[in-house]
N, C-alpha and C. Protein backbone atom coordinates (compact mmCIF):
# COMPACT_ATOMS: atom_id res chain seq x y z
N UNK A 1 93.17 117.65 94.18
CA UNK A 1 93.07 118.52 95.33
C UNK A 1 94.29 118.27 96.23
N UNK A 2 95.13 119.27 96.48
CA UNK A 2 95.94 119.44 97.44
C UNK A 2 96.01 119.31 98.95
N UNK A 3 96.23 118.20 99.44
CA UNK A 3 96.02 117.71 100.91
C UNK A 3 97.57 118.47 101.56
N UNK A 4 97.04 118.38 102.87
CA UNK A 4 98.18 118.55 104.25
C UNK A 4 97.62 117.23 104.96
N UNK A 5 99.21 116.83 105.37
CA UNK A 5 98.80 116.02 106.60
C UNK A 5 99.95 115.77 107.12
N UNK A 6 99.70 114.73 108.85
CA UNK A 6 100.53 114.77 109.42
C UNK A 6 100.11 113.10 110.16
N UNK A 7 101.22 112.70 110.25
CA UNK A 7 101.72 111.61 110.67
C UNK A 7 102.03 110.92 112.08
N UNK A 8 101.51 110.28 113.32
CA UNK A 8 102.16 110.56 114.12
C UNK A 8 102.49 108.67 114.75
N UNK A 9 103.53 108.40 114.83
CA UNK A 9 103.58 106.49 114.89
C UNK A 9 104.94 106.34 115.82
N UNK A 10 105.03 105.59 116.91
CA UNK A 10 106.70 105.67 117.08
C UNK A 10 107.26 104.70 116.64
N UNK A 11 106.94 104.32 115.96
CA UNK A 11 107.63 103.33 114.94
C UNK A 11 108.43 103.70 113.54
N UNK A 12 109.30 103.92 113.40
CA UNK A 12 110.10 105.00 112.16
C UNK A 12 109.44 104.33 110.97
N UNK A 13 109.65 102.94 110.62
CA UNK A 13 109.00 102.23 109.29
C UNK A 13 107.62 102.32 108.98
N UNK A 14 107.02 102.16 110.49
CA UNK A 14 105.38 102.74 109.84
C UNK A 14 105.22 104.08 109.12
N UNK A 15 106.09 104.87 109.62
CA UNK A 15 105.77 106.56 109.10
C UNK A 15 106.14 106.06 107.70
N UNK A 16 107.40 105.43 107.88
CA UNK A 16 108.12 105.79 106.13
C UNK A 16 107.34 105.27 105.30
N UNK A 17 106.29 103.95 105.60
CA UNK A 17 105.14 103.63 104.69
C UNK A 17 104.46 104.18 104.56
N UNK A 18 103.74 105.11 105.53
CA UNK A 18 102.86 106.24 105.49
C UNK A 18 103.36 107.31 104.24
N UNK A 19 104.49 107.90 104.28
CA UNK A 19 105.47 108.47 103.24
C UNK A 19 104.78 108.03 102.39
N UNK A 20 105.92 106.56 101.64
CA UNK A 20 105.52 106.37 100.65
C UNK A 20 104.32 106.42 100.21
N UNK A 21 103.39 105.53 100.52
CA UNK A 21 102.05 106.03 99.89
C UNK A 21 101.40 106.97 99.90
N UNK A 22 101.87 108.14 100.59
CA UNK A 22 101.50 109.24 100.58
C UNK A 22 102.41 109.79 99.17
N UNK A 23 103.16 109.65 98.80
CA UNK A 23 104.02 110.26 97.78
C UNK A 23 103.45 109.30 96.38
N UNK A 24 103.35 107.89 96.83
CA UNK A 24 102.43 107.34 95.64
C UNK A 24 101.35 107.93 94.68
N UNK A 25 100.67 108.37 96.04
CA UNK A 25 98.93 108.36 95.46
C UNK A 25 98.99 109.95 95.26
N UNK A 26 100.00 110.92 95.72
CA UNK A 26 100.66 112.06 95.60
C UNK A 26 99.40 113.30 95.90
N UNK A 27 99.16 114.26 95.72
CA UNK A 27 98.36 115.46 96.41
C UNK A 27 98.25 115.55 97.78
N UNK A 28 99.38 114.92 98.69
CA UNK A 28 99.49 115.06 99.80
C UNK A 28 101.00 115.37 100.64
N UNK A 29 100.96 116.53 101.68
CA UNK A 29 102.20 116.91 101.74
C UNK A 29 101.94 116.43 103.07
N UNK A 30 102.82 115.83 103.74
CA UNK A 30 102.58 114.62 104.90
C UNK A 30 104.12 115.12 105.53
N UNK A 31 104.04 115.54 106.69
CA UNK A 31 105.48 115.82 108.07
C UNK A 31 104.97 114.58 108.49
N UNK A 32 106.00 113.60 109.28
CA UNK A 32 106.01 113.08 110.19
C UNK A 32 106.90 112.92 111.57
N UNK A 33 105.75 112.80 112.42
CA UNK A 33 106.62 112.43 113.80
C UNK A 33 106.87 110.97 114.59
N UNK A 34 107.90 111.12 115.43
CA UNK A 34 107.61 109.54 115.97
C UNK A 34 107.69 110.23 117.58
N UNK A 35 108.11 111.95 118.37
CA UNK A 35 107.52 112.00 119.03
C UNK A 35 105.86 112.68 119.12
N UNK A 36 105.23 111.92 119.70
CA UNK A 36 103.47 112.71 119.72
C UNK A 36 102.97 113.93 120.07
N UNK A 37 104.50 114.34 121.38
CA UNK A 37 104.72 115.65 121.66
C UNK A 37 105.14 117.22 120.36
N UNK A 38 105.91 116.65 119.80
CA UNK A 38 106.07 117.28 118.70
C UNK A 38 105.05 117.20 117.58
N UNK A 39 104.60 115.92 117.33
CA UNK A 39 103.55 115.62 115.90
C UNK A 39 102.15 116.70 116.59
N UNK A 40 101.79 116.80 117.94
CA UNK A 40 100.63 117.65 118.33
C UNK A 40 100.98 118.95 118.19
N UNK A 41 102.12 119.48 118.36
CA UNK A 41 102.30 120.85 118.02
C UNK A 41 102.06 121.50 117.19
N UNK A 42 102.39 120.59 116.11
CA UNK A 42 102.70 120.63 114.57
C UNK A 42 101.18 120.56 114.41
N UNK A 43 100.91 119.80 114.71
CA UNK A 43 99.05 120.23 114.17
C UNK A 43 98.23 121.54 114.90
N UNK A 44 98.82 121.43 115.91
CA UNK A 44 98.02 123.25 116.59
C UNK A 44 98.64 123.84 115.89
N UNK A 45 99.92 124.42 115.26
CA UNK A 45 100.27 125.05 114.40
C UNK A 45 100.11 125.31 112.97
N UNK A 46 99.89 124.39 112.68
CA UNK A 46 99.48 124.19 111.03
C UNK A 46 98.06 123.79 110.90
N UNK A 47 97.43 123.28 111.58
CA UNK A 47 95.80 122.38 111.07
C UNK A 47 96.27 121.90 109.66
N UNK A 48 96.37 120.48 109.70
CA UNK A 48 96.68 119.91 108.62
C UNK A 48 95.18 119.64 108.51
N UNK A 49 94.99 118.69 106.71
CA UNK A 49 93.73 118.24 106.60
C UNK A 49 93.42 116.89 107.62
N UNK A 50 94.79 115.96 107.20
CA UNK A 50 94.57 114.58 107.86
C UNK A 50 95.47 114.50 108.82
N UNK A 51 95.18 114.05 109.91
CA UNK A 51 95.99 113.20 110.86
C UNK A 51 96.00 111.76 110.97
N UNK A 52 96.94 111.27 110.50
CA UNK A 52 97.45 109.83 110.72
C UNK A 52 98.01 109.67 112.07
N UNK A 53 97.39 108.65 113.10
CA UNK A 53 97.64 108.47 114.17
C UNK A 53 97.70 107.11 114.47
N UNK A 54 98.80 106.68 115.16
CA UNK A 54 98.75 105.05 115.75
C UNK A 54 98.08 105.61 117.19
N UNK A 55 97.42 104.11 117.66
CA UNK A 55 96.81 104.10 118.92
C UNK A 55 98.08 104.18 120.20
N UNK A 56 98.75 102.59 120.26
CA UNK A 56 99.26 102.28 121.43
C UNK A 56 101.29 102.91 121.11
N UNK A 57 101.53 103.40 121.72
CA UNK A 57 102.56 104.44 121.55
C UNK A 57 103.49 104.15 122.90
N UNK A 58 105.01 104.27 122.74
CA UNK A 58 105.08 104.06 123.89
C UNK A 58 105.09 104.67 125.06
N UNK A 59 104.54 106.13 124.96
CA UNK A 59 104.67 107.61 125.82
C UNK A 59 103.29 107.81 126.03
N UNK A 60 102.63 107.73 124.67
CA UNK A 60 100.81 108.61 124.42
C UNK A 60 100.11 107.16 124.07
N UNK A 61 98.95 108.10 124.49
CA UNK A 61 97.28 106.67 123.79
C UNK A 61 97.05 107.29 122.55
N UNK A 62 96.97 106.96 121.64
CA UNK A 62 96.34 107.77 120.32
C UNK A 62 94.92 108.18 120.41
N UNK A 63 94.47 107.49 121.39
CA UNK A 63 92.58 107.81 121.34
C UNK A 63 92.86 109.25 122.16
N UNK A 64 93.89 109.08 122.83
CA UNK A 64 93.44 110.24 124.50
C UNK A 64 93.70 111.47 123.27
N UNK A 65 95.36 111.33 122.34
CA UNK A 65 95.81 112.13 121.50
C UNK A 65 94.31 113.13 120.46
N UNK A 66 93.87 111.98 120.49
CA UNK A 66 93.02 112.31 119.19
C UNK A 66 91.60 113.32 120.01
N UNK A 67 91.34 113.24 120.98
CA UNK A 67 90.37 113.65 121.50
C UNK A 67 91.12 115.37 121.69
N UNK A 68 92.06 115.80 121.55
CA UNK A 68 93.04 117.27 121.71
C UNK A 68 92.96 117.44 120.44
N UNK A 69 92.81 116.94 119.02
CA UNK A 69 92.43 117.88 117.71
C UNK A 69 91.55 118.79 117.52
N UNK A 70 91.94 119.49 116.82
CA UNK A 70 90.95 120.28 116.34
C UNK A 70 90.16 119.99 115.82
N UNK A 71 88.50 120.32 116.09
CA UNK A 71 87.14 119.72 115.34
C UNK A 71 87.11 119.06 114.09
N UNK A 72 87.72 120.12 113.06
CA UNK A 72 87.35 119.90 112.10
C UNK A 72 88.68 118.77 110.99
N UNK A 73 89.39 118.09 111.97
CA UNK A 73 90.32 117.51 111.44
C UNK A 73 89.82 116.17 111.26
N UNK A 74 90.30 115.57 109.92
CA UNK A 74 90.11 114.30 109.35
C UNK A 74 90.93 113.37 109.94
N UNK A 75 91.19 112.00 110.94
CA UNK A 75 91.56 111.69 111.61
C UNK A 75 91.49 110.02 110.84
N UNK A 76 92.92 109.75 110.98
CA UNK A 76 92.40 107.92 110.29
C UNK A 76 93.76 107.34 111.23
N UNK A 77 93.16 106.31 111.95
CA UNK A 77 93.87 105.58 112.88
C UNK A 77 95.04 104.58 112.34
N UNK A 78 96.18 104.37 112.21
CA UNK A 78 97.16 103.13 111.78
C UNK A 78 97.81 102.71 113.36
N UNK A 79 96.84 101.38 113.31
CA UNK A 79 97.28 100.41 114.45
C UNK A 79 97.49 99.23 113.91
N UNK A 80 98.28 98.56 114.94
CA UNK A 80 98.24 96.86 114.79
C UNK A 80 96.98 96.33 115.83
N UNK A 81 96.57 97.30 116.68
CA UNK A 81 95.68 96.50 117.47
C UNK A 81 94.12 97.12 117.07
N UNK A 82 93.36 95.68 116.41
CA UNK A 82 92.21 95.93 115.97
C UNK A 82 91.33 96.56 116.71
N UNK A 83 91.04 96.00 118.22
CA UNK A 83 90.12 96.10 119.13
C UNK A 83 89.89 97.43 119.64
N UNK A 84 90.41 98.82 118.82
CA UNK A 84 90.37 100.09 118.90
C UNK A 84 89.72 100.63 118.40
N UNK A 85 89.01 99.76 117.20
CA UNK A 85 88.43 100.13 116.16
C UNK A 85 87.07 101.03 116.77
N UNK A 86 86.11 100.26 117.76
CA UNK A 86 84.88 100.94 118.00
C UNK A 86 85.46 102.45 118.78
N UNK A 87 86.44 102.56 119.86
CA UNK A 87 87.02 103.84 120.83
C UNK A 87 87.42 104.52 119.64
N UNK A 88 87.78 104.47 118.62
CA UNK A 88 88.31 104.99 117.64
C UNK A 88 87.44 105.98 116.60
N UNK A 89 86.18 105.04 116.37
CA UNK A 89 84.94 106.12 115.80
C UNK A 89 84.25 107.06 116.63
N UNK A 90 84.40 106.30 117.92
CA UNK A 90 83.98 107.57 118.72
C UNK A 90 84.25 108.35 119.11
N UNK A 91 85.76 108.48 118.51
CA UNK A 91 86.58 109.57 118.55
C UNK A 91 86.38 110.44 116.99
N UNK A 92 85.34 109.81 116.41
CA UNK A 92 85.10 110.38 114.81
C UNK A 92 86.63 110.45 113.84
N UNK A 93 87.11 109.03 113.88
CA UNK A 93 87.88 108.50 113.08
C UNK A 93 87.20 108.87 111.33
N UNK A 94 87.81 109.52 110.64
CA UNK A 94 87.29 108.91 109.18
C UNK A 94 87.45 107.28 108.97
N UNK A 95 88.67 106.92 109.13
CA UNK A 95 89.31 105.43 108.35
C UNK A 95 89.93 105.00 109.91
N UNK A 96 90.12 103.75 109.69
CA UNK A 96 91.09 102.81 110.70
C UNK A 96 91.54 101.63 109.25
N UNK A 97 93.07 102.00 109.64
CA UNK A 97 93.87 101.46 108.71
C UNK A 97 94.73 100.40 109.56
N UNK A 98 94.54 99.36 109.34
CA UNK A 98 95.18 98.07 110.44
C UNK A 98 96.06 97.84 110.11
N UNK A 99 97.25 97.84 110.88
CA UNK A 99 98.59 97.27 110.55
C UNK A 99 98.90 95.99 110.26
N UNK A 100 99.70 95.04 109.23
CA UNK A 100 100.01 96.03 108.15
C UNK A 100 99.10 96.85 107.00
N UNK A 101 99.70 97.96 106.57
CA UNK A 101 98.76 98.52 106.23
C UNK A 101 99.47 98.03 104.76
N UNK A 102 98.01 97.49 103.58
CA UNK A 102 98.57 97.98 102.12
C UNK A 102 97.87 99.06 101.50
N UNK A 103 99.17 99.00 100.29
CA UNK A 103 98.19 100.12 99.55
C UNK A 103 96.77 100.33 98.92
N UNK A 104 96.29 99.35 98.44
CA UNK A 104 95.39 99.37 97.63
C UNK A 104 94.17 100.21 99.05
N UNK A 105 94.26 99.75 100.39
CA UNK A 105 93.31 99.41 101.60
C UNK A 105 94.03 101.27 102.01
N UNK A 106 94.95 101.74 101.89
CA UNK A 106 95.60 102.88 101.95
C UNK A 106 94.82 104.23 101.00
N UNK A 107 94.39 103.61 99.71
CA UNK A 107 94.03 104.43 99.12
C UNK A 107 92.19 104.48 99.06
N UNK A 108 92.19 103.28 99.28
CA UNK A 108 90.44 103.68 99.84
C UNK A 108 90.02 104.53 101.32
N UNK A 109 91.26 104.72 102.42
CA UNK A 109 91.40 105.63 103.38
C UNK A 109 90.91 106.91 102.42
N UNK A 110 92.41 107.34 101.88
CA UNK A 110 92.54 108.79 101.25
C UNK A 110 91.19 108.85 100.45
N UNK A 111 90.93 108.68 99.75
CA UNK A 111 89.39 108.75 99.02
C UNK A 111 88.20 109.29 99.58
N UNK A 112 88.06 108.26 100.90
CA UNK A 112 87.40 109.09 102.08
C UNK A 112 87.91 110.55 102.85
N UNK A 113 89.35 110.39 103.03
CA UNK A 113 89.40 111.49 102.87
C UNK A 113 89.61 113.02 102.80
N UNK A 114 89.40 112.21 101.08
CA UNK A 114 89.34 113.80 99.91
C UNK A 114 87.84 114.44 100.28
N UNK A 115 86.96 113.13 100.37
CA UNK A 115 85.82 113.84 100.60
C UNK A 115 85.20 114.04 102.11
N UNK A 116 85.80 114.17 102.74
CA UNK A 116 85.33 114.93 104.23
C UNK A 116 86.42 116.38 104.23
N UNK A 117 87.60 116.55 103.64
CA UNK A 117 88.17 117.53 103.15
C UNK A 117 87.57 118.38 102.34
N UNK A 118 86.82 118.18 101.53
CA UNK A 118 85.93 118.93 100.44
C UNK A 118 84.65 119.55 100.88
N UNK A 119 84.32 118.67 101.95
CA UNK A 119 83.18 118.77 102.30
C UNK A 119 83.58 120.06 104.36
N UNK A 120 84.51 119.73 104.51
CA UNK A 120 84.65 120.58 105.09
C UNK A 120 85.41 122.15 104.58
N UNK A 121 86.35 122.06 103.54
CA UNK A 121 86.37 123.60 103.05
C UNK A 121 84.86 123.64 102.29
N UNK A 122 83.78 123.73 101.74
CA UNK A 122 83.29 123.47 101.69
C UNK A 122 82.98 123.40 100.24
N UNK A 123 83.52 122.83 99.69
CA UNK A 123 83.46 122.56 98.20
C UNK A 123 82.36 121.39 97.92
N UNK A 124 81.46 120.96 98.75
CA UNK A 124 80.30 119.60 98.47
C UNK A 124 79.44 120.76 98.04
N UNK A 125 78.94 119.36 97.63
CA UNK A 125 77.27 120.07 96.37
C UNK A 125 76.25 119.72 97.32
N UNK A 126 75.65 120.42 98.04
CA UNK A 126 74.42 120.51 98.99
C UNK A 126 73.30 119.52 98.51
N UNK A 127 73.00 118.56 99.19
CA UNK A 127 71.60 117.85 98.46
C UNK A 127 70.58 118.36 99.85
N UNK A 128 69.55 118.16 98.81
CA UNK A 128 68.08 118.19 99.60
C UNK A 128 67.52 117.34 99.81
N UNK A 129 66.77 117.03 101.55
CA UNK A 129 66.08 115.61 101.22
C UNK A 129 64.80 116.28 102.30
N UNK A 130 63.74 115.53 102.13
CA UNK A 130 62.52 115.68 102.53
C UNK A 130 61.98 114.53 103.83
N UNK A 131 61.72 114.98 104.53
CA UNK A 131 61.48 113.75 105.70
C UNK A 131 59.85 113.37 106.04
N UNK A 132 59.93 112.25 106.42
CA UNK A 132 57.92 112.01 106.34
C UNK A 132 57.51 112.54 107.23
N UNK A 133 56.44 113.66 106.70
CA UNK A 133 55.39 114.15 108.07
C UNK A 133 54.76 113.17 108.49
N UNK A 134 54.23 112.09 107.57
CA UNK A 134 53.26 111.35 107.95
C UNK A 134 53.42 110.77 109.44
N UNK A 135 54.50 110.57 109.89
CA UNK A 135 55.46 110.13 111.03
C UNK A 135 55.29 110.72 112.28
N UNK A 136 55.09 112.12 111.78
CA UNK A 136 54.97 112.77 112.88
C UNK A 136 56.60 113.46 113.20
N UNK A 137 57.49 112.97 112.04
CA UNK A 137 58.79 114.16 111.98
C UNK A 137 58.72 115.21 111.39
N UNK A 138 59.57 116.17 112.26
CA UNK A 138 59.30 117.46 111.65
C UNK A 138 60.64 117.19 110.18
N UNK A 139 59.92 118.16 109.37
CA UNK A 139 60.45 118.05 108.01
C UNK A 139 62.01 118.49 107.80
N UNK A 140 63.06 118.11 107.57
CA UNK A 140 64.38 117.98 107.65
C UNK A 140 65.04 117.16 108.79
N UNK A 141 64.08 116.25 109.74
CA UNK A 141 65.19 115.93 110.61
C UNK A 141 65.00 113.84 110.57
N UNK A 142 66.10 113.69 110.74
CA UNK A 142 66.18 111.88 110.76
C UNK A 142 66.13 111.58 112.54
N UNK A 143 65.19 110.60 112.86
CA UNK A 143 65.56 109.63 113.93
C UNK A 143 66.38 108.78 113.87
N UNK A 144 67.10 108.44 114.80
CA UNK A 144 68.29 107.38 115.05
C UNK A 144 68.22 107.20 116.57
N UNK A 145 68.15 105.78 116.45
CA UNK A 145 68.82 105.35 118.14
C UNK A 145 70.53 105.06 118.13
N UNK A 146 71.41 105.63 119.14
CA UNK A 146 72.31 106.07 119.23
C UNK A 146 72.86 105.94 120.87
N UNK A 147 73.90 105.91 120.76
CA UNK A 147 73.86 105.72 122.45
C UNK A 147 72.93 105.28 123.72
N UNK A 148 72.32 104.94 122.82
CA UNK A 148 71.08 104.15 124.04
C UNK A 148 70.01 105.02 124.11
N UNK A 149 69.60 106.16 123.22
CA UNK A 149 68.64 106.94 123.41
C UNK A 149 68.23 107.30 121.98
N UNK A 150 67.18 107.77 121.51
CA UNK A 150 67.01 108.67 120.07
C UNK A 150 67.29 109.59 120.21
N UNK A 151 68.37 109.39 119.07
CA UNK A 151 68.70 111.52 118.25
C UNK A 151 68.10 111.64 117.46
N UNK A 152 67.65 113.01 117.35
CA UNK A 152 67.35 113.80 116.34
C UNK A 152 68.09 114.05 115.50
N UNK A 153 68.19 114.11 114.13
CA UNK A 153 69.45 115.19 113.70
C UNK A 153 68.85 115.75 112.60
N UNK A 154 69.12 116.93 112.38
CA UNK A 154 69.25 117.56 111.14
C UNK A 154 69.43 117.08 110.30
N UNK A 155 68.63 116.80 108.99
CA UNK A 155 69.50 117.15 107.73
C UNK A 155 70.64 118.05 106.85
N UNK A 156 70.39 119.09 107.33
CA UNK A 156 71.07 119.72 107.28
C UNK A 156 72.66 120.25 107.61
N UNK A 157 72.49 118.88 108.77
CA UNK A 157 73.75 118.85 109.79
C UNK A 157 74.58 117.60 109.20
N UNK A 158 74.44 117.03 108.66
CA UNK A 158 74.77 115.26 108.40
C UNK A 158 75.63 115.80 107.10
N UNK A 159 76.73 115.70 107.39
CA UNK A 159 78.01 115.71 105.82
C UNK A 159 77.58 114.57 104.87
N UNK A 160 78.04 113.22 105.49
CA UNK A 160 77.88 112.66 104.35
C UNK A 160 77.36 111.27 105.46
N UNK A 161 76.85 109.81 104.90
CA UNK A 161 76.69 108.26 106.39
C UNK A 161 77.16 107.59 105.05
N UNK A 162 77.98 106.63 106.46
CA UNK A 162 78.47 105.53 105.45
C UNK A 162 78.01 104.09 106.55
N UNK A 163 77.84 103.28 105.56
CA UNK A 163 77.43 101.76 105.60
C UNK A 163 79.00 100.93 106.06
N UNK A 164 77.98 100.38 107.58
CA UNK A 164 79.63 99.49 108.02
C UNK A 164 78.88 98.10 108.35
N UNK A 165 78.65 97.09 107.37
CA UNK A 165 77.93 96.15 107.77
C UNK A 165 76.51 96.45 108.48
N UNK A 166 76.12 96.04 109.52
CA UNK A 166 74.79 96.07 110.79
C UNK A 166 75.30 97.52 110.97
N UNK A 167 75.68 98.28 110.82
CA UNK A 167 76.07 99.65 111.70
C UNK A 167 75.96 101.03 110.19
N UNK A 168 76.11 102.42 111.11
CA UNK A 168 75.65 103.05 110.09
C UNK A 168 76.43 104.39 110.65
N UNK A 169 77.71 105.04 110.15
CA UNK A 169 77.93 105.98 110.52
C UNK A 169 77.71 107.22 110.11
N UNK A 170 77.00 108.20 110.98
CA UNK A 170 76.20 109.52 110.72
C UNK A 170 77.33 110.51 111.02
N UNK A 171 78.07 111.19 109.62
CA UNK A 171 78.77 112.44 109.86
C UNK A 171 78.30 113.69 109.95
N UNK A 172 78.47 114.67 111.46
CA UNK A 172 77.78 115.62 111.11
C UNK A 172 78.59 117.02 111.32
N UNK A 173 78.23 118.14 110.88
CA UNK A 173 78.95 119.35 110.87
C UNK A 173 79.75 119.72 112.01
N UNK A 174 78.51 119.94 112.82
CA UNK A 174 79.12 120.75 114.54
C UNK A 174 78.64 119.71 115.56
N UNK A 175 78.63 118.62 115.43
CA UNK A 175 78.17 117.73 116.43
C UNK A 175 79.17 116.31 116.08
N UNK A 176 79.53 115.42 117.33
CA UNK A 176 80.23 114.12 116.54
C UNK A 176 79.62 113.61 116.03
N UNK A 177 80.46 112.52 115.26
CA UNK A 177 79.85 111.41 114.86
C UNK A 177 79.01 110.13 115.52
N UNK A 178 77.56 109.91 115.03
CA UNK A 178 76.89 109.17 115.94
C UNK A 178 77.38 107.58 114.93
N UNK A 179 77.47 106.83 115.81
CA UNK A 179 77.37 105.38 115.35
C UNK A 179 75.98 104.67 115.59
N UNK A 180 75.31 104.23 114.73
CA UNK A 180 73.75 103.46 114.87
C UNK A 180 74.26 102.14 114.94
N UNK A 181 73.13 101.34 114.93
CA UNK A 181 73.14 99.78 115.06
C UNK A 181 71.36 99.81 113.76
N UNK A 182 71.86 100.48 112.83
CA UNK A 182 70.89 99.70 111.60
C UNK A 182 71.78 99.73 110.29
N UNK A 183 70.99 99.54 109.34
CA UNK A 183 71.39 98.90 108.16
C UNK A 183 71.16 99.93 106.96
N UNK A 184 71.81 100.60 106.50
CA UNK A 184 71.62 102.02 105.57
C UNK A 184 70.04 101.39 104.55
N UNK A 185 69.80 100.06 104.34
CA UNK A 185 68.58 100.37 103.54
C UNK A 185 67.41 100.85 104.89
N UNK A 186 67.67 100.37 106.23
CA UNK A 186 66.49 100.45 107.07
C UNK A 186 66.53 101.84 107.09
């Protein structure tokens, strides 16, 4: 599958690694910028699939950056500073790729994603799941505590959750991403 993406780091060597492994693992046509002013244009203009974004910049914040994409853009953070990581999902990061970045940790990014790309043109295979009445939920929807309160959500709404240790991230169509505090078997 044929990716777009775009790059945005002011650091010239981070991009050119970005490059390369982008030309490595190949089905991806990747512009890069090192100003943020220009790399944002370029994405209102084009909607790439992925945006590669560093956080701390010496002009822009990458979080403030990232909150001006467009919805439906796949977003994976390349920082040196870890402690972005949580502001970062709640900006509905797919990946956070820590500087330095290798490849092998590069290509488990892209993997993820091919499939939030797929799943947003919408090339995913629809599953069905059934929720317990016995509970007293109505049938298609999951509880989650979430920001300090219970959500509801759709089944129907939820792309795909992935397992992050104690934590559990819920991707959903037209709504962000919720971050839980349980454990994908709970």
């Amino acid at each position: 599958m044929r990716m777009t993406a775009v790059a945005i780091d002011d650091e010239p060597i981070a991009l050119s690694i970005i490059q390369e492994y982008c030309n490595q693992y190949g089905d991806c046509d990747l512009h890069t910028f090192t100003s943020p002013v220009e790399g944002m244009r370029c994405i209102e203009a084009s909607r790439p699939d992925i945006v590669f974004l560093d956080i701390e910049m010496n002009s822009h914040n990458g979080i403030e950056l990232a909150r001006e994409l467009p919805k439906d853009t796949c977003l994976v953070f390349t920082t040196a500073y870890s402690d972005y990581a949580v502001e970062g999902f709640n900006v509905n990061a797919v990946d956070f790729l820590h500087k330095p970045i290798f490849y092998p940790r590069f290509v488990q990014a892209m993997r993820k994603c091919e499939k939030w790309v797929r799943l947003i043109r919408g090339e995913n295979r629809e599953c069905a799941a059934v929720a317990d009445p016995a509970r007293g939920r109505a049938a298609g929807t999951l509880h989650v505590k979430a920001d300090h309160k219970t959500q509801i959500i759709n089944l129907d709404d939820i792309i795909y959750i992935e397992a992050m240790e104690n934590y559990v991230k819920i991707f959903r169509r037209n709504n962000p991403m919720l971050v839980t505090q349980v454990t994908m078997k709970e």
